[in-house]
N, C-alpha and C. Protein backbone atom coordinates (compact mmCIF):
# COMPACT_ATOMS: atom_id res chain seq x y z
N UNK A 1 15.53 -1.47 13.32
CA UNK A 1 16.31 -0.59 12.47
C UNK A 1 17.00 0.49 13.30
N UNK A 2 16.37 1.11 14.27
CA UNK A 2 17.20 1.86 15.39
C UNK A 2 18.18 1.48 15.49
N UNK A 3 17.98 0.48 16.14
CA UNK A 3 19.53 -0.07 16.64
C UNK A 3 20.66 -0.30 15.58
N UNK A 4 20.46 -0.85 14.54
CA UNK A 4 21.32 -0.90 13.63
C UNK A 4 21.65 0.51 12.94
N UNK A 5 20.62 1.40 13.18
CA UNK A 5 21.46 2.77 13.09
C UNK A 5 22.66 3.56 14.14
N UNK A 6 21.96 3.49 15.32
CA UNK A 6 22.64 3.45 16.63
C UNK A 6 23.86 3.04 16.54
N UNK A 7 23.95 1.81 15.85
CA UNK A 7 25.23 0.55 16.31
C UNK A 7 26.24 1.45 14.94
N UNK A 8 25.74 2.15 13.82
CA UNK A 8 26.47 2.55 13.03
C UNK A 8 26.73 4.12 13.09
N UNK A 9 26.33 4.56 14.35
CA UNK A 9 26.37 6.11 14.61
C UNK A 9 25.54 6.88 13.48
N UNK A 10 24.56 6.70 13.52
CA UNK A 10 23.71 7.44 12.17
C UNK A 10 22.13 7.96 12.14
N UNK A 11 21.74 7.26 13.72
CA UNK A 11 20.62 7.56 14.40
C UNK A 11 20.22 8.59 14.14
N UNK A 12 20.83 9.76 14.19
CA UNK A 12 20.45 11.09 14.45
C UNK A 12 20.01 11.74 13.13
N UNK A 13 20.49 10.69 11.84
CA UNK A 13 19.90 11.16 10.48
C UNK A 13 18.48 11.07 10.48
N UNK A 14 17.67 10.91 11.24
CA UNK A 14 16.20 10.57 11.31
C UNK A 14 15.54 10.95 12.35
N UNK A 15 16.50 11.06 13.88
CA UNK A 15 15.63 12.06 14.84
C UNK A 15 15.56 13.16 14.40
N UNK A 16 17.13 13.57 13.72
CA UNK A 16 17.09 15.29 13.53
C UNK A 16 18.46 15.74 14.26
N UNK A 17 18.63 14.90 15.15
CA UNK A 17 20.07 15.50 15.90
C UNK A 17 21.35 15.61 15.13
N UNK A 18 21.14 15.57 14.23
CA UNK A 18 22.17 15.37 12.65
C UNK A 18 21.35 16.28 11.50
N UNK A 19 21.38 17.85 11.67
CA UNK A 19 20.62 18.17 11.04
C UNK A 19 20.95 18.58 9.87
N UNK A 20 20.49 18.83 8.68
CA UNK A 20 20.97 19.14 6.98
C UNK A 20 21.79 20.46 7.16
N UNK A 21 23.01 20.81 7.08
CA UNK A 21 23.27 21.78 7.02
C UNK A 21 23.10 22.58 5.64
N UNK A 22 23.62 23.91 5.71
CA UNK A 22 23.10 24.68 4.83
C UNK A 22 23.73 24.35 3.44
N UNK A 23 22.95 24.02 1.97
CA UNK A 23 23.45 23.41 0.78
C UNK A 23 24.82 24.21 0.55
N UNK A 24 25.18 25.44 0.94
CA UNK A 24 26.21 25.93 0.25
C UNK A 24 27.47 25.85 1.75
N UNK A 25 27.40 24.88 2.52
CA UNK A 25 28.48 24.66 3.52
C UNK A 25 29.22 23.39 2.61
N UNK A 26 30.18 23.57 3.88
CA UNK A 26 31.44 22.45 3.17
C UNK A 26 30.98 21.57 3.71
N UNK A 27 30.20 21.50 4.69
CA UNK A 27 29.44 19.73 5.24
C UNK A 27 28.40 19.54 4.49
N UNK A 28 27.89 19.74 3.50
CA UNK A 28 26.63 19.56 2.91
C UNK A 28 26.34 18.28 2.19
N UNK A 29 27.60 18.37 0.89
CA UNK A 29 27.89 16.93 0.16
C UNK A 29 27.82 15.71 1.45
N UNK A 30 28.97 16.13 2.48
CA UNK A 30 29.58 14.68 2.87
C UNK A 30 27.84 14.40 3.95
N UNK A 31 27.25 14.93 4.39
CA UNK A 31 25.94 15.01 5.12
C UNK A 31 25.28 14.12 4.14
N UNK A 32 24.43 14.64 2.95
CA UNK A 32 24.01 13.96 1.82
C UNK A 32 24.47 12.83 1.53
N UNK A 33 25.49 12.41 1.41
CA UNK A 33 25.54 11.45 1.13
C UNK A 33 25.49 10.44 1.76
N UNK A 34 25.34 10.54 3.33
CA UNK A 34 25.43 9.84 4.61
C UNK A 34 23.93 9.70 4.58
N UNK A 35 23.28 10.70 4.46
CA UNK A 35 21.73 10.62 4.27
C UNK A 35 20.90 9.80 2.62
N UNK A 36 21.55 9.70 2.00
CA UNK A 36 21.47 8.81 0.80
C UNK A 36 21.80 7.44 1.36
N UNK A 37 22.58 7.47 1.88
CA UNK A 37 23.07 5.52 2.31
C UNK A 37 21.93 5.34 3.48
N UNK A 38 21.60 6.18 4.45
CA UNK A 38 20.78 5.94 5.20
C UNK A 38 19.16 5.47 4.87
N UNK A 39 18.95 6.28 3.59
CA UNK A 39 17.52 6.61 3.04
C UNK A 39 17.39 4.57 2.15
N UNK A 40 18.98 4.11 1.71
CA UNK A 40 18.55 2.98 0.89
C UNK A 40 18.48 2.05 1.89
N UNK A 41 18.94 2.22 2.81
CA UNK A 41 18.82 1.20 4.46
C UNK A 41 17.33 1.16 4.46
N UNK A 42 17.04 2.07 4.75
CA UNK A 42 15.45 2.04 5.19
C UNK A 42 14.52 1.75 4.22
N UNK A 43 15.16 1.75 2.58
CA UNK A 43 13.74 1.11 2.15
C UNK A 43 13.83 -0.03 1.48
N UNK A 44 15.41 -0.78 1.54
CA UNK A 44 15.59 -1.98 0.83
C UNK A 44 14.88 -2.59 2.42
N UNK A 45 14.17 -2.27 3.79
CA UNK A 45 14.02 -2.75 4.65
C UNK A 45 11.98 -2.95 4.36
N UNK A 46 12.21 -2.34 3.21
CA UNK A 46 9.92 -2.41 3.05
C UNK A 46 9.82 -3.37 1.86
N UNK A 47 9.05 -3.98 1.28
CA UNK A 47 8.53 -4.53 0.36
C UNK A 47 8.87 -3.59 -1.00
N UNK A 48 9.17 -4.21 -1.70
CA UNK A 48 9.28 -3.74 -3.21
C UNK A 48 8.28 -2.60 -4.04
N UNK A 49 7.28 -3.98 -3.47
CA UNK A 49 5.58 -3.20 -4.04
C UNK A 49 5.42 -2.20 -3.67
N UNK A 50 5.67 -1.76 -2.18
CA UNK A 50 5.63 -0.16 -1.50
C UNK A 50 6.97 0.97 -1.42
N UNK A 51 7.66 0.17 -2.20
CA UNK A 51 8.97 1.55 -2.20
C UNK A 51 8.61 2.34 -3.58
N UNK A 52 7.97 2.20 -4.23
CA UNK A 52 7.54 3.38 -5.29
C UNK A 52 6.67 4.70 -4.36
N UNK A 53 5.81 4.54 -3.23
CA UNK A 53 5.55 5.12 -2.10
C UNK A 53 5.96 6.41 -1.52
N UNK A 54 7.48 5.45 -1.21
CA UNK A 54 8.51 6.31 -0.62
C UNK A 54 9.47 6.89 -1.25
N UNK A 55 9.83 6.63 -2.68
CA UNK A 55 11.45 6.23 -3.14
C UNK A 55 11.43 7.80 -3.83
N UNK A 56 10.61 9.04 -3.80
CA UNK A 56 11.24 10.21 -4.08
C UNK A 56 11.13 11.50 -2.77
N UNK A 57 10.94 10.36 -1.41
CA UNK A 57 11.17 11.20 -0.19
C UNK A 57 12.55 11.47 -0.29
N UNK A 58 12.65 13.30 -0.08
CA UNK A 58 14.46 13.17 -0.04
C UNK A 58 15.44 13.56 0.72
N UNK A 59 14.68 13.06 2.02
CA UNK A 59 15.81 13.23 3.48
C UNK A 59 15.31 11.75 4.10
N UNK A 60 16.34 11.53 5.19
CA UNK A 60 16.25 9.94 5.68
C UNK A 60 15.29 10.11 6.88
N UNK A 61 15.05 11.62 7.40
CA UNK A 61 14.22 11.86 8.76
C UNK A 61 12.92 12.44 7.99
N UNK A 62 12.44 12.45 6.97
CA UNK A 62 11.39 12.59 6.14
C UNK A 62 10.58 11.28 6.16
N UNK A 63 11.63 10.24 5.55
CA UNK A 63 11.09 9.22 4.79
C UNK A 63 11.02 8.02 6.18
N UNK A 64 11.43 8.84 7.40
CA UNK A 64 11.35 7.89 9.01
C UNK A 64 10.22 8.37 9.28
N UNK A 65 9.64 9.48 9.06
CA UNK A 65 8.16 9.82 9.92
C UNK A 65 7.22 9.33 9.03
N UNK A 66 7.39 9.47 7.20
CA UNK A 66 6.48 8.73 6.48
C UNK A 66 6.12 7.14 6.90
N UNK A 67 7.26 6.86 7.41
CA UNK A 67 7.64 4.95 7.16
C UNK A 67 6.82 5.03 8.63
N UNK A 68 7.01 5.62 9.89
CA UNK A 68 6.59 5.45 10.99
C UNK A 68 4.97 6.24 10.74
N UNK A 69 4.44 7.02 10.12
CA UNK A 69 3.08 6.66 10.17
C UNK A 69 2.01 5.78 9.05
N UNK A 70 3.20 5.47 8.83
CA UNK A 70 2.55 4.12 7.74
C UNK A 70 1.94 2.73 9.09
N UNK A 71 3.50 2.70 9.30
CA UNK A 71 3.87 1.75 9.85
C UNK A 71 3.55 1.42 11.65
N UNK A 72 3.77 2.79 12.04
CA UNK A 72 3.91 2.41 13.43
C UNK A 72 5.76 2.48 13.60
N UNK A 73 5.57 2.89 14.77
CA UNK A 73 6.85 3.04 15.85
C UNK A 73 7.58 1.20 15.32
């Protein structure tokens, strides 16, 4: 999944190097919503049975450290 973030420039929604700016900036919406497409990447990528789990984590670098200590690296 890295890589296919990587390959779509979006990596950084989940290290952090892409960080939430402040709700009342003019980058906030277009951020969010980049982080919404990111967040359904990552869990149409788990089992069905376990996205009730995850599915009201609500940042994509939230729901990467949940998924990675579930899961493993």
């Amino acid at each position: 999944m890295k890589i296919a973030l990587c390959a779509k420039e979006k990596l950084g929604f989940i290290t952090g190097k892409v960080p939430k700016p402040p709700e009342n900036s003019a980058m906030y919406e277009k951020w969010r919503c980049i982080d919404c497409m990111v967040i359904s990447w990552l869990l149409n990528l788990i089992s069905k049975k376990l996205v009730e789990l995850f599915i009201c984590t609500p940042f994509a670098k939230d729901l990467w450290s949940k998924l990675e200590q579930r899961f493993g690296d």
